[in-house]
PDB file of N, CA and C in Angstrom:
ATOM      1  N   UNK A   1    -244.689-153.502  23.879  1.00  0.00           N
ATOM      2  CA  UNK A   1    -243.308-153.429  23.465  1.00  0.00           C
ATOM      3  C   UNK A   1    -242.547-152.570  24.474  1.00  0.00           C
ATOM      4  N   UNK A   2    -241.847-153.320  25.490  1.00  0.00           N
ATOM      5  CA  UNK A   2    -241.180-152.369  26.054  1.00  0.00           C
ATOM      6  C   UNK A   2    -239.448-151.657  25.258  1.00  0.00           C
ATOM      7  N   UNK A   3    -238.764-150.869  26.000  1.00  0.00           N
ATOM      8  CA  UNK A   3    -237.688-149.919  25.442  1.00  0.00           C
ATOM      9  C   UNK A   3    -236.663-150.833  24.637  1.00  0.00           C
ATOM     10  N   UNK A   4    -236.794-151.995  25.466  1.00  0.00           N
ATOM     11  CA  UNK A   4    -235.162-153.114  24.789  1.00  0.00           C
ATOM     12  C   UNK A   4    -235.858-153.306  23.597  1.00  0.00           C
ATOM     13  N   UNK A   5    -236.909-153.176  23.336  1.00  0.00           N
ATOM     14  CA  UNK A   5    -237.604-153.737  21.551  1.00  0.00           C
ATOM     15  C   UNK A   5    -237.146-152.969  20.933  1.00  0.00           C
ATOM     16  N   UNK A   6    -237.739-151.314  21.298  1.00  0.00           N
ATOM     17  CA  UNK A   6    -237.862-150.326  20.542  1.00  0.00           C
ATOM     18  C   UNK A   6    -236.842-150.113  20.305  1.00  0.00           C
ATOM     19  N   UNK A   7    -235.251-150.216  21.049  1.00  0.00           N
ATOM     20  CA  UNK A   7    -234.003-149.984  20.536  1.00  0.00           C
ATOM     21  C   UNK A   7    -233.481-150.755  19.755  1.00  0.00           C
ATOM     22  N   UNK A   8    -234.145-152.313  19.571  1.00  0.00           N
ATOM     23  CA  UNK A   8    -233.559-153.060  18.899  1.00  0.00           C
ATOM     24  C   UNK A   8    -233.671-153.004  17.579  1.00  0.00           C
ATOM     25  N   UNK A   9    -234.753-152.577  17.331  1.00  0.00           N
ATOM     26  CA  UNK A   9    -235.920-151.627  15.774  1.00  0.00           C
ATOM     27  C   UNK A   9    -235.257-150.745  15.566  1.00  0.00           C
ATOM     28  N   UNK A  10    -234.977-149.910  16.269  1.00  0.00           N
ATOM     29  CA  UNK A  10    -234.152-148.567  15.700  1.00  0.00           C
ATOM     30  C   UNK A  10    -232.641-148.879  15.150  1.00  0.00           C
ATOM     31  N   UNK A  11    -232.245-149.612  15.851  1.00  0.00           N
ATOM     32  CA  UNK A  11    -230.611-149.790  15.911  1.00  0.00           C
ATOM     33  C   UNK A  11    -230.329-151.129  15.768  1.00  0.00           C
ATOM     34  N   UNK A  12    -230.849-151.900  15.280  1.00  0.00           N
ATOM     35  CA  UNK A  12    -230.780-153.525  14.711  1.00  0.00           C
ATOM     36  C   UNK A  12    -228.773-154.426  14.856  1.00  0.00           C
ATOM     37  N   UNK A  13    -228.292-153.068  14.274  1.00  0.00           N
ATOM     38  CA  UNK A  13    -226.902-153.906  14.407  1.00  0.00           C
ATOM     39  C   UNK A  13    -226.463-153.412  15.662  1.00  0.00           C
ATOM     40  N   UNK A  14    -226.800-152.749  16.947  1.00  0.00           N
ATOM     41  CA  UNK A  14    -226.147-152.913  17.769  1.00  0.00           C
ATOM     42  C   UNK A  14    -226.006-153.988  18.666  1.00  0.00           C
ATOM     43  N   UNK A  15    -224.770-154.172  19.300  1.00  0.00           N
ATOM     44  CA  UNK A  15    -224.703-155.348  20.437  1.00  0.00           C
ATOM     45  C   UNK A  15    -224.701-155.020  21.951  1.00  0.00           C
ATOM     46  N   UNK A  16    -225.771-155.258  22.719  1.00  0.00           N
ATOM     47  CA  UNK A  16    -225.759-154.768  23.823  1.00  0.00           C
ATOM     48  C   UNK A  16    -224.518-155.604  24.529  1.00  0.00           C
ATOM     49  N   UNK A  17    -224.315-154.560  25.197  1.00  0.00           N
ATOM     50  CA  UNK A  17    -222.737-154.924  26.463  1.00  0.00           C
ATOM     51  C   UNK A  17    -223.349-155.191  28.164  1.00  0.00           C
ATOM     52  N   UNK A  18    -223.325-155.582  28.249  1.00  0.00           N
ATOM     53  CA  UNK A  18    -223.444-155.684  29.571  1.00  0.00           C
ATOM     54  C   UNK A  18    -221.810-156.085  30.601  1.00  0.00           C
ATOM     55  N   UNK A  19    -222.677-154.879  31.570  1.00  0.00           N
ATOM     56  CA  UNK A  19    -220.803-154.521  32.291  1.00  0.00           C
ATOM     57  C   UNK A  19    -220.653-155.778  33.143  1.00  0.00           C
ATOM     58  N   UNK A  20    -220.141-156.425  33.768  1.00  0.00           N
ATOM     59  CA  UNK A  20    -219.635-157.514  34.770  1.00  0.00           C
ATOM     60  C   UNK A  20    -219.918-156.819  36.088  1.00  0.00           C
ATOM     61  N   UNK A  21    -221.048-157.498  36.860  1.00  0.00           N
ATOM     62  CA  UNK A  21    -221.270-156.618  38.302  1.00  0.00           C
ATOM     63  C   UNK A  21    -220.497-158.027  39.375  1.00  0.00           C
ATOM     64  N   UNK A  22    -219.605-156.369  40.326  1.00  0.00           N
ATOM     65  CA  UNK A  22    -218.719-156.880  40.702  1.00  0.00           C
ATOM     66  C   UNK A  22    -219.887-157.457  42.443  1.00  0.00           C
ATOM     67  N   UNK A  23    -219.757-158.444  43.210  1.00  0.00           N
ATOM     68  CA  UNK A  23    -220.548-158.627  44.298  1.00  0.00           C
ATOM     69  C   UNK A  23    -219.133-158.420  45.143  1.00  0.00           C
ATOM     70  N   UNK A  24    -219.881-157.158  46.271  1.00  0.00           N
ATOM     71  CA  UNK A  24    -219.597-156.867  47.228  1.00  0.00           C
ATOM     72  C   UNK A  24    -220.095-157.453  48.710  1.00  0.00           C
ATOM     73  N   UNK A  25    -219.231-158.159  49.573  1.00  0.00           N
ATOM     74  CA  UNK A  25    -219.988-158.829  50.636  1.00  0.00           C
ATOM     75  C   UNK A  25    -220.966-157.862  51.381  1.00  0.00           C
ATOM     76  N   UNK A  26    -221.988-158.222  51.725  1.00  0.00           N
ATOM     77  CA  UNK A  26    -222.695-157.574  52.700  1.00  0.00           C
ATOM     78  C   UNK A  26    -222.535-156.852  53.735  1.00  0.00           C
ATOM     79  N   UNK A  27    -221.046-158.105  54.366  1.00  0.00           N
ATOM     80  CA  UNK A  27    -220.583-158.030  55.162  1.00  0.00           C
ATOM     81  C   UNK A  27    -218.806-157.726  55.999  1.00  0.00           C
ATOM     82  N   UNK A  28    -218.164-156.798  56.334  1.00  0.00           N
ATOM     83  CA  UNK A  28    -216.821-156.633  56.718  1.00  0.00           C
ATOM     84  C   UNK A  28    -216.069-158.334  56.602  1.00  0.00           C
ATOM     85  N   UNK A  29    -215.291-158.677  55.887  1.00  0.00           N
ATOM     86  CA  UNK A  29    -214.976-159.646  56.103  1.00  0.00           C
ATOM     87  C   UNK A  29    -213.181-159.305  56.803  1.00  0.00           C
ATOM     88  N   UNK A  30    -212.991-160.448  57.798  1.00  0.00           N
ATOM     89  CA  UNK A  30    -211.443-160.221  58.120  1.00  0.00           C
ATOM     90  C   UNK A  30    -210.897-160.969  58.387  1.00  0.00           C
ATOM     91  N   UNK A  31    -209.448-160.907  59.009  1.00  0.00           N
ATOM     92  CA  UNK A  31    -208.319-161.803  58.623  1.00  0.00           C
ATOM     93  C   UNK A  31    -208.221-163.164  59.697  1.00  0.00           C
ATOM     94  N   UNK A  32    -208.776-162.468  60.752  1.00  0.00           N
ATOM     95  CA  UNK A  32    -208.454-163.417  62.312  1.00  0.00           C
ATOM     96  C   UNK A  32    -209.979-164.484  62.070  1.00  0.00           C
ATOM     97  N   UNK A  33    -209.481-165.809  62.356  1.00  0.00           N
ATOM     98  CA  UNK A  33    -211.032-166.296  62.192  1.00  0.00           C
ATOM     99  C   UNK A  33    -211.892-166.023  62.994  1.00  0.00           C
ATOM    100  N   UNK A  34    -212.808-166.353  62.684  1.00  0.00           N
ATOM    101  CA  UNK A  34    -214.185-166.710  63.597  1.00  0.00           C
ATOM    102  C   UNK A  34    -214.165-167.635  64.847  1.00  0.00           C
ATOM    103  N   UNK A  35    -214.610-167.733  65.896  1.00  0.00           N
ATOM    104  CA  UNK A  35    -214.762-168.798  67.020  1.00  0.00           C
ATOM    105  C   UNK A  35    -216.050-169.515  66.750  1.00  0.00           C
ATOM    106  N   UNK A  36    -215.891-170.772  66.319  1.00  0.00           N
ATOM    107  CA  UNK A  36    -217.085-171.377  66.700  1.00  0.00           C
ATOM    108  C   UNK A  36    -217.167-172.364  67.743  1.00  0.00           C
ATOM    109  N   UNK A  37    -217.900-171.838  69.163  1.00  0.00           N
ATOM    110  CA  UNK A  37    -217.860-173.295  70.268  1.00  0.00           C
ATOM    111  C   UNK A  37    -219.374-173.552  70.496  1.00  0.00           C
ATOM    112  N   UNK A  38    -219.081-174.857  71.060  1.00  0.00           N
ATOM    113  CA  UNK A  38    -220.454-175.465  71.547  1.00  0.00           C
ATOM    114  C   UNK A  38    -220.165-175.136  72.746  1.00  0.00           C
ATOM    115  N   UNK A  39    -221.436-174.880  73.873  1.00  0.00           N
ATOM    116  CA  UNK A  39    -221.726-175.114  75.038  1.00  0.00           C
ATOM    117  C   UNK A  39    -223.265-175.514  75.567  1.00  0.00           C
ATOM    118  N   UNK A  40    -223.154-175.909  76.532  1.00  0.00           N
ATOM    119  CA  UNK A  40    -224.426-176.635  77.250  1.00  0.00           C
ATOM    120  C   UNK A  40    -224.645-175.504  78.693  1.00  0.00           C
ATOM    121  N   UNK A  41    -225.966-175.078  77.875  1.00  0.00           N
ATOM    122  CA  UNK A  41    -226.674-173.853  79.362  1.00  0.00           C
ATOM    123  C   UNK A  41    -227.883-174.482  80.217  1.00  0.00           C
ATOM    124  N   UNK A  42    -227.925-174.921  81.162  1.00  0.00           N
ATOM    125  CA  UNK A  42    -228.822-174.883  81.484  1.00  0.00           C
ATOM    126  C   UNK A  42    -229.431-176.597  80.922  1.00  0.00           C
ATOM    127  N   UNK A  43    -228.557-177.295  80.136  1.00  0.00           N
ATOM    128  CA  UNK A  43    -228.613-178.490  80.033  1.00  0.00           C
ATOM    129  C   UNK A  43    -229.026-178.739  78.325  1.00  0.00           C
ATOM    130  N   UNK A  44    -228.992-177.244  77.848  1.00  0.00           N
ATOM    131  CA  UNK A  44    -229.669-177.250  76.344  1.00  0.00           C
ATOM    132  C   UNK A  44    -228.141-177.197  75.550  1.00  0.00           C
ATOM    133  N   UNK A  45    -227.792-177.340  74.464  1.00  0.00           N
ATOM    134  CA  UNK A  45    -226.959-177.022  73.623  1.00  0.00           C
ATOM    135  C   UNK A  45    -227.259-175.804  72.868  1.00  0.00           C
ATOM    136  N   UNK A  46    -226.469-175.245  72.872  1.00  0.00           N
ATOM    137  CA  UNK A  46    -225.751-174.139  72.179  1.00  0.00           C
ATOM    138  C   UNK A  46    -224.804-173.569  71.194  1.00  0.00           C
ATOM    139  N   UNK A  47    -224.885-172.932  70.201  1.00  0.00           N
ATOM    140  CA  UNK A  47    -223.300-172.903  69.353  1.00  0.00           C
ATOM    141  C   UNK A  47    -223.092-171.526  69.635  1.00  0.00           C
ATOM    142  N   UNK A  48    -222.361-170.724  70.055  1.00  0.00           N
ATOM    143  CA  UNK A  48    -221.954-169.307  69.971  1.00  0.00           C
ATOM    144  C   UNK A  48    -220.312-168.912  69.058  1.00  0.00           C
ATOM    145  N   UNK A  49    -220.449-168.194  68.295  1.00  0.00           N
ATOM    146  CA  UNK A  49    -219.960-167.267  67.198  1.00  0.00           C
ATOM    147  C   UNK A  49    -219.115-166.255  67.696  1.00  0.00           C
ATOM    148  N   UNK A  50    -218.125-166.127  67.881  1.00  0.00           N
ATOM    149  CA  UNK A  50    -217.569-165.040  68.371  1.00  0.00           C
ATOM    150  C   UNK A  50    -216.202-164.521  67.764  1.00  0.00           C
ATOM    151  N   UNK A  51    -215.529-163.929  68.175  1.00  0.00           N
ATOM    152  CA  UNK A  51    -214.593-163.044  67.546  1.00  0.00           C
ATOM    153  C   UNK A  51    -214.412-162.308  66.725  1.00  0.00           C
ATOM    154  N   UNK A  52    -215.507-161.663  66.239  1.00  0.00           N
ATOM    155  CA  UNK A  52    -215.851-160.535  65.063  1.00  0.00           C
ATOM    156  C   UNK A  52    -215.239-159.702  65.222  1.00  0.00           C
ATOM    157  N   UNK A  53    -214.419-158.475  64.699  1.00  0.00           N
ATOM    158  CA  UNK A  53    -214.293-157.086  65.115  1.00  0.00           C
ATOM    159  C   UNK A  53    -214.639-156.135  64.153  1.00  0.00           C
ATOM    160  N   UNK A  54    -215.411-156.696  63.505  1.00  0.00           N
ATOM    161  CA  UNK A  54    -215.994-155.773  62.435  1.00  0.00           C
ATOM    162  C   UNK A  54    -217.350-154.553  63.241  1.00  0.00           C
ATOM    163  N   UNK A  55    -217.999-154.113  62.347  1.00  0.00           N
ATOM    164  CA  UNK A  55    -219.236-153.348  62.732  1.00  0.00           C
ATOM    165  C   UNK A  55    -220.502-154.007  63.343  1.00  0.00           C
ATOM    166  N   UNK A  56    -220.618-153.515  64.528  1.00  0.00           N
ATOM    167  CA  UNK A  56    -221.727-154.407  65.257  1.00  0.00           C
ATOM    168  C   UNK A  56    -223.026-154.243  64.331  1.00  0.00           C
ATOM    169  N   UNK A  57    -223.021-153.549  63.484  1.00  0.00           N
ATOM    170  CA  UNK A  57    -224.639-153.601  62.726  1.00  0.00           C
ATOM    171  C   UNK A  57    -224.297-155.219  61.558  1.00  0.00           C
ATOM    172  N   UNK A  58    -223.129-155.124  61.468  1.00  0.00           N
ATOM    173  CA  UNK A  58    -222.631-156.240  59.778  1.00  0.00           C
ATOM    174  C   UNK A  58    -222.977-157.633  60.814  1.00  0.00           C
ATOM    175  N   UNK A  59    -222.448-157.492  62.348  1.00  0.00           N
ATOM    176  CA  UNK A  59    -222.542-158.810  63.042  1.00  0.00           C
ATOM    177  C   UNK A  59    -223.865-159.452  63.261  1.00  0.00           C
ATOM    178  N   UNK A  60    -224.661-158.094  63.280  1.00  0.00           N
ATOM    179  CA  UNK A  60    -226.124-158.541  63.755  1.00  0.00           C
ATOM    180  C   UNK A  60    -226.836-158.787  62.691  1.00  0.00           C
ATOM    181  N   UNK A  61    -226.433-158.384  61.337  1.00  0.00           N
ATOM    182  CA  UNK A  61    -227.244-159.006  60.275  1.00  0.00           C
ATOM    183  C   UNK A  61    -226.706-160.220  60.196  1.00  0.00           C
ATOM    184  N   UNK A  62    -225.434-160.858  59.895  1.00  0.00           N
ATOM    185  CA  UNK A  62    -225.040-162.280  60.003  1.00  0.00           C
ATOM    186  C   UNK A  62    -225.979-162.779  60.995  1.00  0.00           C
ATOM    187  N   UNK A  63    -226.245-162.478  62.114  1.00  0.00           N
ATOM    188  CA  UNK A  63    -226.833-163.326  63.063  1.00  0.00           C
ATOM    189  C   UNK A  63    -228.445-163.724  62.440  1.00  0.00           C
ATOM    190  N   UNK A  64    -228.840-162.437  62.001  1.00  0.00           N
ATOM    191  CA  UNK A  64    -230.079-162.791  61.300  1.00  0.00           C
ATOM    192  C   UNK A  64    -230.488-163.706  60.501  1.00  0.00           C
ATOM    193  N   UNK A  65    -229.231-163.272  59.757  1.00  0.00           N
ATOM    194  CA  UNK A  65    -228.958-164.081  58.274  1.00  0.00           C
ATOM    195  C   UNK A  65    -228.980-165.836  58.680  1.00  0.00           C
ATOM    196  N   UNK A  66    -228.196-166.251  59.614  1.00  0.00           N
ATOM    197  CA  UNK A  66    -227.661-167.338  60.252  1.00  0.00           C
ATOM    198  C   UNK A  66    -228.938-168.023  60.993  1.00  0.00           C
ATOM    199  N   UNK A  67    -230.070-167.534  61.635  1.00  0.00           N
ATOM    200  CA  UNK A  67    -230.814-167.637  62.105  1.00  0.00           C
ATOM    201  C   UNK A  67    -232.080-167.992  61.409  1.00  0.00           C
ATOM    202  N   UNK A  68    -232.368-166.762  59.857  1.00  0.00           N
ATOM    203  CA  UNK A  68    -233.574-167.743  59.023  1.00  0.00           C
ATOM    204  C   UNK A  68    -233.080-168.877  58.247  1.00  0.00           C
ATOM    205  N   UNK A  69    -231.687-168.797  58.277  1.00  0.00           N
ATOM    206  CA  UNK A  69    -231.309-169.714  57.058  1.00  0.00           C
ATOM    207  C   UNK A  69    -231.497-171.111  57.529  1.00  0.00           C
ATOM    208  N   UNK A  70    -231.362-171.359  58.742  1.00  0.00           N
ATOM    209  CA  UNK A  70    -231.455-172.994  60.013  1.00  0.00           C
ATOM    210  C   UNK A  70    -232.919-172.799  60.644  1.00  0.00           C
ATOM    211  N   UNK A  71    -233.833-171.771  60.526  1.00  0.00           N
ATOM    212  CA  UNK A  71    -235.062-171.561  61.392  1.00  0.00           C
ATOM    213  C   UNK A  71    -234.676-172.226  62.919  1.00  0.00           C
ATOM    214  N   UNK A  72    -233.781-170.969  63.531  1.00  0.00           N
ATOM    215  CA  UNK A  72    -233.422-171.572  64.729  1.00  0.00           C
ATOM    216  C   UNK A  72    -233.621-169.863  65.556  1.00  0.00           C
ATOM    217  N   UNK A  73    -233.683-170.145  66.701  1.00  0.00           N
ATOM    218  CA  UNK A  73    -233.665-169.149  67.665  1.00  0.00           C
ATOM    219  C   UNK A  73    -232.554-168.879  68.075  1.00  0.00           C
ATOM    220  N   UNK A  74    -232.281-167.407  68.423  1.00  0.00           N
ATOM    221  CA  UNK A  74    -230.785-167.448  69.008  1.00  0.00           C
ATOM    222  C   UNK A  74    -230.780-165.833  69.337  1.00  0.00           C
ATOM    223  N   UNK A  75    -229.616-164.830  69.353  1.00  0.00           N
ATOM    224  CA  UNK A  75    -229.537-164.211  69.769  1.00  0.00           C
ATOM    225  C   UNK A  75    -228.277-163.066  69.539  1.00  0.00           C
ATOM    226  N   UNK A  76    -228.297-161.825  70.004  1.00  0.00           N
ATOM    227  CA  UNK A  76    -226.833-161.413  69.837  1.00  0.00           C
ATOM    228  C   UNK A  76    -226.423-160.343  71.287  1.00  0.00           C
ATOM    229  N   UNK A  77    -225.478-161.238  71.640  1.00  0.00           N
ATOM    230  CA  UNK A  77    -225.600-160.384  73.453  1.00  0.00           C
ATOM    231  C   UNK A  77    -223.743-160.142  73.365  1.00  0.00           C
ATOM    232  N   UNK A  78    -223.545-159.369  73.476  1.00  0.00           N
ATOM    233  CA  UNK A  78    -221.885-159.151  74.452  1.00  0.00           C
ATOM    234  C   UNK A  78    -220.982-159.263  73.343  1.00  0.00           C
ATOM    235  N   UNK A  79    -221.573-159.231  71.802  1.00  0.00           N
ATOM    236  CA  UNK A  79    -220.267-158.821  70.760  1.00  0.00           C
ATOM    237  C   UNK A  79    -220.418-160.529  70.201  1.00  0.00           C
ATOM    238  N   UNK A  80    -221.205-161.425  70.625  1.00  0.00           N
ATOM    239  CA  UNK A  80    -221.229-162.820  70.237  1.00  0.00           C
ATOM    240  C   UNK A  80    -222.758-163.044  69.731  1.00  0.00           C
ATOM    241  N   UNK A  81    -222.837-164.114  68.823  1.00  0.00           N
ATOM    242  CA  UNK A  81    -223.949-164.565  68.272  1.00  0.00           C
ATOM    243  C   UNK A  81    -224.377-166.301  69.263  1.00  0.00           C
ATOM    244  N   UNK A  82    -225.182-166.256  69.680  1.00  0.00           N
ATOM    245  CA  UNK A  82    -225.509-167.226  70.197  1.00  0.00           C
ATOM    246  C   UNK A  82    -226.760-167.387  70.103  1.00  0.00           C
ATOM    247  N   UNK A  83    -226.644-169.368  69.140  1.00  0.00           N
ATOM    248  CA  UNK A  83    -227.872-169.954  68.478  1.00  0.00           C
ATOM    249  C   UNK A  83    -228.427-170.882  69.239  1.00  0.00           C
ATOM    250  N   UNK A  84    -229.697-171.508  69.111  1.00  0.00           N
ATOM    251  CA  UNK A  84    -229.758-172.482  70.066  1.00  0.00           C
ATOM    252  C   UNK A  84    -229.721-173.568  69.128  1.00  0.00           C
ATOM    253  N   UNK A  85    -229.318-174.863  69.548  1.00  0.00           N
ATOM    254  CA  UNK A  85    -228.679-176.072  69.155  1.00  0.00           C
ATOM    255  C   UNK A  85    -227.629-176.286  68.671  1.00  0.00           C
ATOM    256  N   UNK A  86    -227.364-177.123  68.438  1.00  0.00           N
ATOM    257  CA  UNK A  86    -225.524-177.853  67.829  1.00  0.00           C
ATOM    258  C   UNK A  86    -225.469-177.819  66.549  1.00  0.00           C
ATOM    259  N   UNK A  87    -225.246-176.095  65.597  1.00  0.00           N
ATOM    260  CA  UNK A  87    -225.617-176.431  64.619  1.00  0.00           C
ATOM    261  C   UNK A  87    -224.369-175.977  63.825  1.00  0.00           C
ATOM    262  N   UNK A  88    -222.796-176.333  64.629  1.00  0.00           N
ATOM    263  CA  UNK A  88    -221.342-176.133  64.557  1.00  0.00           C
ATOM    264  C   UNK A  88    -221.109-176.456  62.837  1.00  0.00           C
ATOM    265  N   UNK A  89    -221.846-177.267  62.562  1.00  0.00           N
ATOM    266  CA  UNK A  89    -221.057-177.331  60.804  1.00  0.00           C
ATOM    267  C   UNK A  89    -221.795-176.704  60.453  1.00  0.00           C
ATOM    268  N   UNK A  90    -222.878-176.692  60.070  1.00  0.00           N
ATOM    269  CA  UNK A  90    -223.604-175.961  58.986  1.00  0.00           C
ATOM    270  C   UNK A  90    -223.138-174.447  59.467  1.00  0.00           C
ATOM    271  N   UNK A  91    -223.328-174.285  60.031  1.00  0.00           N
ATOM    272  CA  UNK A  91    -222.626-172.471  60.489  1.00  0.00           C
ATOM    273  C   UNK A  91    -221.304-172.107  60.158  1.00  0.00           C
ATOM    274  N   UNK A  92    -220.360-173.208  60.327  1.00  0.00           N
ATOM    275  CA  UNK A  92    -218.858-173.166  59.992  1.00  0.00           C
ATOM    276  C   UNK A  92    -218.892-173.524  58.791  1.00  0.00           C
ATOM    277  N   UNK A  93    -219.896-173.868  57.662  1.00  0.00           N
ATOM    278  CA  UNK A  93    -219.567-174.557  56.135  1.00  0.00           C
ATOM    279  C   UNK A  93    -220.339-172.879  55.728  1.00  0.00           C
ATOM    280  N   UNK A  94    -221.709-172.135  56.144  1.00  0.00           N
ATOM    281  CA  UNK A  94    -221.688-171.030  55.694  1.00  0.00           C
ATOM    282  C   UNK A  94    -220.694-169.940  55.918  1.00  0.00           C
ATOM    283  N   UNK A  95    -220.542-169.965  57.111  1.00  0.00           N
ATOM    284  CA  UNK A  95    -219.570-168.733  56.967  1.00  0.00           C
ATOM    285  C   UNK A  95    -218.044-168.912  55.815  1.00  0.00           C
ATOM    286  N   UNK A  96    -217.289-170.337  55.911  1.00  0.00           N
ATOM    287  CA  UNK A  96    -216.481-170.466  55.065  1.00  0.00           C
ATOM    288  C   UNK A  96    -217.194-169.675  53.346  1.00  0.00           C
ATOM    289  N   UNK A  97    -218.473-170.214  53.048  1.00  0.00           N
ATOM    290  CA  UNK A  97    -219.074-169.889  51.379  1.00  0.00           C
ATOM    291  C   UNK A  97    -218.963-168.486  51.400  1.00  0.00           C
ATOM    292  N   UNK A  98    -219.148-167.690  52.708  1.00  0.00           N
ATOM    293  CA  UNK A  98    -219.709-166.097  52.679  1.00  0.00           C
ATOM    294  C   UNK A  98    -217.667-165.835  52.508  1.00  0.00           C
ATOM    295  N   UNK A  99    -216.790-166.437  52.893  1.00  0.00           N
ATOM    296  CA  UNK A  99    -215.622-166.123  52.515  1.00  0.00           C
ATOM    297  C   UNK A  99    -214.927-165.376  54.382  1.00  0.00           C
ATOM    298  N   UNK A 100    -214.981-166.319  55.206  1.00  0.00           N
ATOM    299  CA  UNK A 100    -214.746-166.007  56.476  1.00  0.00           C
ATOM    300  C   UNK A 100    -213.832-167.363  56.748  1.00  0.00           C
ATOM    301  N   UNK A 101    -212.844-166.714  57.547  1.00  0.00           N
ATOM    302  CA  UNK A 101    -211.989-167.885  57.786  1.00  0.00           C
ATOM    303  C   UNK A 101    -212.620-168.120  59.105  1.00  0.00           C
ATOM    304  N   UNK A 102    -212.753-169.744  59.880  1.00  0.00           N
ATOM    305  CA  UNK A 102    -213.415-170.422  60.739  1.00  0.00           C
ATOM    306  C   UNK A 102    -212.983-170.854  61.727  1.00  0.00           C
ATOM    307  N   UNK A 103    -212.828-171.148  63.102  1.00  0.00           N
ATOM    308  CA  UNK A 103    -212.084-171.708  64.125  1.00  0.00           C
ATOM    309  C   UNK A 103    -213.072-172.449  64.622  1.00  0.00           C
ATOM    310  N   UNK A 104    -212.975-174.136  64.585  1.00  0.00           N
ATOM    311  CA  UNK A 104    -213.615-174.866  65.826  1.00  0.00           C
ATOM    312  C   UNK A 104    -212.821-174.674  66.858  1.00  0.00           C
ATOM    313  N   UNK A 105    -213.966-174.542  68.042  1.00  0.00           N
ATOM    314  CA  UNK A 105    -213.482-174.586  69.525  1.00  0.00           C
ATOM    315  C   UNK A 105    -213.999-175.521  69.986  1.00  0.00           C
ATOM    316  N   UNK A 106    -213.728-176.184  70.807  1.00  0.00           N
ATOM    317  CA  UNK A 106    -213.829-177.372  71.709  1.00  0.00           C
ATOM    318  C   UNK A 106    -214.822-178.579  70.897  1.00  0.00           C
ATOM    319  N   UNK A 107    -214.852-179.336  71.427  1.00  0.00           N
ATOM    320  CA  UNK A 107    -215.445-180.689  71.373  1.00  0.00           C
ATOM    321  C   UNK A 107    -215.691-181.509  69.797  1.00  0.00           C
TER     322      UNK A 107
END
């Protein structure tokens, strides 16, 4: 019998409340969108992420985050997230859910 029993035995007419938990993003969210472009390095495709100005620790967990969620390789160099392959929507449909406004760039 754990404690929620034993209170319920003792105190039969009470009604437990439970408070409304408010979710806080993980992450700095802000006003200017996001850059999302494709480019071709070296003959491979690429999507790189850029224009953050939030906290470089909040950017590098997105990148993480962004990275197991596609099981893709990628990286975070020069204030930008850069993934390997063309993976422009699914990256631009999460960041929209996480509540980030989005910019396609080129192609």
């Amino acid at each position: 019998m754990d404690l929620q029993d034993q209170l319920k035995n003792l105190f039969p007419d009470h009604q437990l409340e439970e408070a409304p938990k408010e979710e806080k993003p993980d992450v700095w969210l802000q006003e200017e969108p996001l850059l999302c472009k494709y480019e071709k390095r070296k003959g491979k495709p690429i999507t790189i992420i850029d224009g953050y100005n939030g906290a470089t620790e909040d950017f590098k967990k997105l990148a993480k985050e962004i990275k197991t969620k596609f099981s893709v390789g990628g990286s975070f160099k020069d204030e930008k997230i850069i993934i390997q392959g063309d993976y422009r929507d699914q990256i631009m449909k999460l960041l929209k859910e996480k509540g980030f406004n989005v910019k396609r760039v080129g192609g």
